[in-house]
Protein backbone atom coordinates (compact mmCIF):
# COMPACT_ATOMS: atom_id res chain seq x y z
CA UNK A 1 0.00 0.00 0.00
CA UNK A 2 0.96 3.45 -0.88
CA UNK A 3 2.27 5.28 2.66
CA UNK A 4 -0.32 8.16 2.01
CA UNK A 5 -3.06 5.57 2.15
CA UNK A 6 -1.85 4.21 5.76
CA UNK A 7 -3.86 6.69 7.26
CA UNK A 8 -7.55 5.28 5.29
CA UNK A 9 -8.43 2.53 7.31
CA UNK A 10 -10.86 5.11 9.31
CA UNK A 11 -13.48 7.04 9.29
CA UNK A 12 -15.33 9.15 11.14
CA UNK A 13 -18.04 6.67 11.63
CA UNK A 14 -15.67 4.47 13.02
CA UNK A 15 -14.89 7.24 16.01
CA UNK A 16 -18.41 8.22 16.52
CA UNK A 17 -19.29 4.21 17.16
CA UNK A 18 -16.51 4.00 19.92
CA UNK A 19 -17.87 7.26 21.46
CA UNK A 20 -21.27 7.09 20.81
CA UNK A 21 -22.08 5.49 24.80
CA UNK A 22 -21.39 9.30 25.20
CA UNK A 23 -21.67 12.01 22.56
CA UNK A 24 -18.56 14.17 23.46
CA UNK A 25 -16.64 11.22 23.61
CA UNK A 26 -15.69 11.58 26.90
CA UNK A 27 -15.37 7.87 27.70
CA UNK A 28 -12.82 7.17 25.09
CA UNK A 29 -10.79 10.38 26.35
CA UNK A 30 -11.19 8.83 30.02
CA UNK A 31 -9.19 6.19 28.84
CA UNK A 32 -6.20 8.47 28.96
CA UNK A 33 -6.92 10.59 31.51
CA UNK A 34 -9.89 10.60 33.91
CA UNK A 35 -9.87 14.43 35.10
CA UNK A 36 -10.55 16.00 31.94
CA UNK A 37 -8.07 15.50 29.23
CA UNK A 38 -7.93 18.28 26.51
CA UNK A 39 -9.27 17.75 23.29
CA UNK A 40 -9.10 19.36 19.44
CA UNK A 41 -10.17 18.13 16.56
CA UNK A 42 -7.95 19.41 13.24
CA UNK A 43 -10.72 18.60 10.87
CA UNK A 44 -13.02 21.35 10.14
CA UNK A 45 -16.71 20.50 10.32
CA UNK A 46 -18.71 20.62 6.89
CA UNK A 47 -18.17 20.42 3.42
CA UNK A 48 -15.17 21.85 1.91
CA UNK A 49 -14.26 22.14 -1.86
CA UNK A 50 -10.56 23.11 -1.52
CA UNK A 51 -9.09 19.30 -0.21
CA UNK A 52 -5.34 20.57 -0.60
CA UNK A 53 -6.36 24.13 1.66
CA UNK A 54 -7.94 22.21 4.43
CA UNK A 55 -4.95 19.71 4.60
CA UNK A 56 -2.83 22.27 4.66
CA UNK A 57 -4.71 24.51 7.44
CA UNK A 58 -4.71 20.64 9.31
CA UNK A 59 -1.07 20.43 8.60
CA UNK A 60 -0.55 24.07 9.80
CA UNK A 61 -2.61 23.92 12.90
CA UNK A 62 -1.00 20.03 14.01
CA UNK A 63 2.27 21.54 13.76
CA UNK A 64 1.37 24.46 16.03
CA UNK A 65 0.62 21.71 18.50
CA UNK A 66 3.12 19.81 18.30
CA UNK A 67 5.30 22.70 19.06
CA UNK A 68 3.01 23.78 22.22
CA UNK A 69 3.58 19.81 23.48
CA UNK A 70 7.19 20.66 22.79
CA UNK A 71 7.52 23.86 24.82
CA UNK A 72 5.62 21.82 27.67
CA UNK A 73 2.42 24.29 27.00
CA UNK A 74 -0.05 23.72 29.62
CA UNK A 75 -2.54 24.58 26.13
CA UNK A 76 -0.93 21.45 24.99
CA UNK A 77 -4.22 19.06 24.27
CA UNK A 78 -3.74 15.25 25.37
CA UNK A 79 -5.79 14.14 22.20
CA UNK A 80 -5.19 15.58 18.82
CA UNK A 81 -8.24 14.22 16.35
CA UNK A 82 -7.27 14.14 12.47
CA UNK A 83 -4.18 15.24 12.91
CA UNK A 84 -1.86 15.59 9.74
CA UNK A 85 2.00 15.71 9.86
CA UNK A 86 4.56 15.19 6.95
CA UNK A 87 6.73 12.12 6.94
CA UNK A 88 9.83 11.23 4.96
CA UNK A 89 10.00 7.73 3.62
CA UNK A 90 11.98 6.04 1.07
CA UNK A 91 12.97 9.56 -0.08
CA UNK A 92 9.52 10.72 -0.17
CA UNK A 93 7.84 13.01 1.64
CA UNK A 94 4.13 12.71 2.39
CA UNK A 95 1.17 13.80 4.53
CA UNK A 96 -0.30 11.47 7.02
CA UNK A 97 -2.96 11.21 8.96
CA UNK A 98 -2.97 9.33 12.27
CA UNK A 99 -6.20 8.48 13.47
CA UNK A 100 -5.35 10.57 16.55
CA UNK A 101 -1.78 11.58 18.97
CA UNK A 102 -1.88 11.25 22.56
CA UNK A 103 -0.23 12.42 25.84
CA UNK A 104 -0.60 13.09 29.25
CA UNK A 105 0.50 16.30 30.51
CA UNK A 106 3.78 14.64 32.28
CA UNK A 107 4.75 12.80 29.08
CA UNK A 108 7.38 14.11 26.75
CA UNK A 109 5.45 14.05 23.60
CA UNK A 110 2.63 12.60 21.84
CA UNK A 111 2.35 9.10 20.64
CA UNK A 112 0.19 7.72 17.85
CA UNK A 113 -3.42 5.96 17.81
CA UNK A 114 -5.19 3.70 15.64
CA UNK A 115 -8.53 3.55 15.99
CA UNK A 116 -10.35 0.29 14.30
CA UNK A 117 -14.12 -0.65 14.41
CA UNK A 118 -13.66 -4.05 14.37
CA UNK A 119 -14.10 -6.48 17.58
CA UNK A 120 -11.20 -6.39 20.46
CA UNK A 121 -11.17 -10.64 20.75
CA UNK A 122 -8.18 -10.24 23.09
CA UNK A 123 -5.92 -12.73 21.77
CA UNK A 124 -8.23 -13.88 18.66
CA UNK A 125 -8.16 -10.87 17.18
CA UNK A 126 -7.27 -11.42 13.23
CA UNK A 127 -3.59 -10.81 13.69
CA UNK A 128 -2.76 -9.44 9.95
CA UNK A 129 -5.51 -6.26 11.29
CA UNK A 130 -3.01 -6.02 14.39
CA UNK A 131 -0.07 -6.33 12.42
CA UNK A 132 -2.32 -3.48 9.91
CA UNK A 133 -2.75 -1.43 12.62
CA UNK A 134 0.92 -1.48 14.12
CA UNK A 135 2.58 -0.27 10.55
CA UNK A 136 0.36 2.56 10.02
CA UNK A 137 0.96 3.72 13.93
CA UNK A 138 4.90 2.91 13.12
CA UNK A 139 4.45 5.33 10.06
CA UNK A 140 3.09 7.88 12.75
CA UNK A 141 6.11 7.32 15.34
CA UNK A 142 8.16 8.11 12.34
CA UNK A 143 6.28 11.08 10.83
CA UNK A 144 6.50 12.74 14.94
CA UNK A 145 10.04 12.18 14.76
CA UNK A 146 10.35 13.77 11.91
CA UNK A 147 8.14 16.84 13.27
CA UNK A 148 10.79 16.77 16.24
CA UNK A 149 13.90 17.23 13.93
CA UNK A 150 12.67 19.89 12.04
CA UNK A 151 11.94 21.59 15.22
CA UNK A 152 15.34 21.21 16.07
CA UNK A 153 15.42 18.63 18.65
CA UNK A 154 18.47 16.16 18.34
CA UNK A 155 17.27 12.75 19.73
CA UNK A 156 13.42 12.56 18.47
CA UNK A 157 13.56 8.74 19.55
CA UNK A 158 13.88 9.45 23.60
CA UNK A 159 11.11 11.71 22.81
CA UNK A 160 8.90 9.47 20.47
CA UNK A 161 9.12 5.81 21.71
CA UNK A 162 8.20 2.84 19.47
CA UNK A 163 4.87 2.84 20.92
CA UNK A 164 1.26 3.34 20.01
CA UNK A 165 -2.20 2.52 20.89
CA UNK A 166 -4.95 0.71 19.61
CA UNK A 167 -8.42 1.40 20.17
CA UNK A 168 -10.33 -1.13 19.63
CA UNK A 169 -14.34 -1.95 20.50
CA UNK A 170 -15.70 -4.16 22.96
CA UNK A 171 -17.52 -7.08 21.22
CA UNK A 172 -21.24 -6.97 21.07
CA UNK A 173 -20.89 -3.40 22.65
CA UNK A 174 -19.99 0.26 21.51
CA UNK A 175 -17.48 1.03 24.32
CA UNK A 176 -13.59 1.20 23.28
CA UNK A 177 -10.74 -0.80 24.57
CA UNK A 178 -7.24 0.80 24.66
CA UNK A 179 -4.44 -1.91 23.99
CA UNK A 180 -0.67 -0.39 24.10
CA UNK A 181 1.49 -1.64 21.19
CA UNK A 182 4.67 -1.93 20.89
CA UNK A 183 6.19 -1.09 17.66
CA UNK A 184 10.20 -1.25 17.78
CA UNK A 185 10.16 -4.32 15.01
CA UNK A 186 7.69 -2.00 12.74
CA UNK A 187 9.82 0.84 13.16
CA UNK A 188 13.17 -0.10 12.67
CA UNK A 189 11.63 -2.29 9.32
CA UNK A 190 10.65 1.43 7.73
CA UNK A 191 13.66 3.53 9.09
CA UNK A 192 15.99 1.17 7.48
CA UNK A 193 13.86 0.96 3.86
């Protein structure tokens, strides 16, 4: 698959059906931190006929982010929705688009998530969608490191860990599960392409 299609295997339907047990979501944002994380959404609401304009105000607004996280901003949100960042692979660049980053206030930096619709069946799970789900989250570890150098920041990698999350949905019910990956194998596959 092409890199710049990593980011497809989501939609927005998919995020309102883990959310929809409440309608601001605030039970999948629990997840990461009980006492009111901070939330914002880079995708503008409604139709828009300019696609390259909005991904570039996405790009543009991420990136302020990123650098607020960065600066240890108390602004800083924990969850960035849509986000869109530029990665370099293979001698490309592109424009990604994580499902969402996360962080807690005390962590360094933000940390990708994939968000699926399909079933968390604990071990059962069909392991090529895990496997799915860990590359495009490796692509995102990559694009924040990226993010990090051209902010100037030497050793991205003790700042962005091989590590993601999945969000995933209980079976028979609408409520998310968060399951930590780790992505080291994923990661090291891509830097070295």
């Amino acid at each position: 698959r092409l890199v710049s299609d990593w980011s497809s295997d989501v939609c927005s339907s998919d995020l309102y059906v883990l959310c929809s047990t409440d309608p601001s979501g605030a039970y999948t944002l629990s997840q990461y931190d009980p006492h009111g994380a901070r939330l914002f959404l880079t995708a503008p609401i409604g139709a828009h006929r300019d696609l390259k304009h909005v991904m570039a105000v996405r790009q543009t607004a991420t990136q302020r982010l990123l650098e607020l996280k960065l600066r240890r901003d108390p602004k800083a949100p924990n969850i960035i929705i849509k986000p869109r960042v530029a990665v370099s692979l293979l001698g490309l660049d592109h424009g990604i688009e994580p499902d969402a980053l996360v962080a807690r206030d005390s962590d360094g930096f933000y940390k990708p998530v994939e968000i699926k619709s399909y079933p968390d069946r604990a071990g059962k799970t069909d392991a090529a969608d895990i496997r799915s789900a860990c590359r495009q989250a490796a692509v995102g570890v990559i694009a924040l490191r990226n993010a990090l150098s051209r902010m100037g920041v030497r050793d991205a990698a003790a700042l962005v860990r091989a590590e993601g999350d999945l969000v995933l949905r209980i079976p028979g019910a609408l409520r998310p599960t968060l399951r930590p990956m780790t992505l080291k194998g994923e990661v090291d596959s891509l830097e070295r392409a």
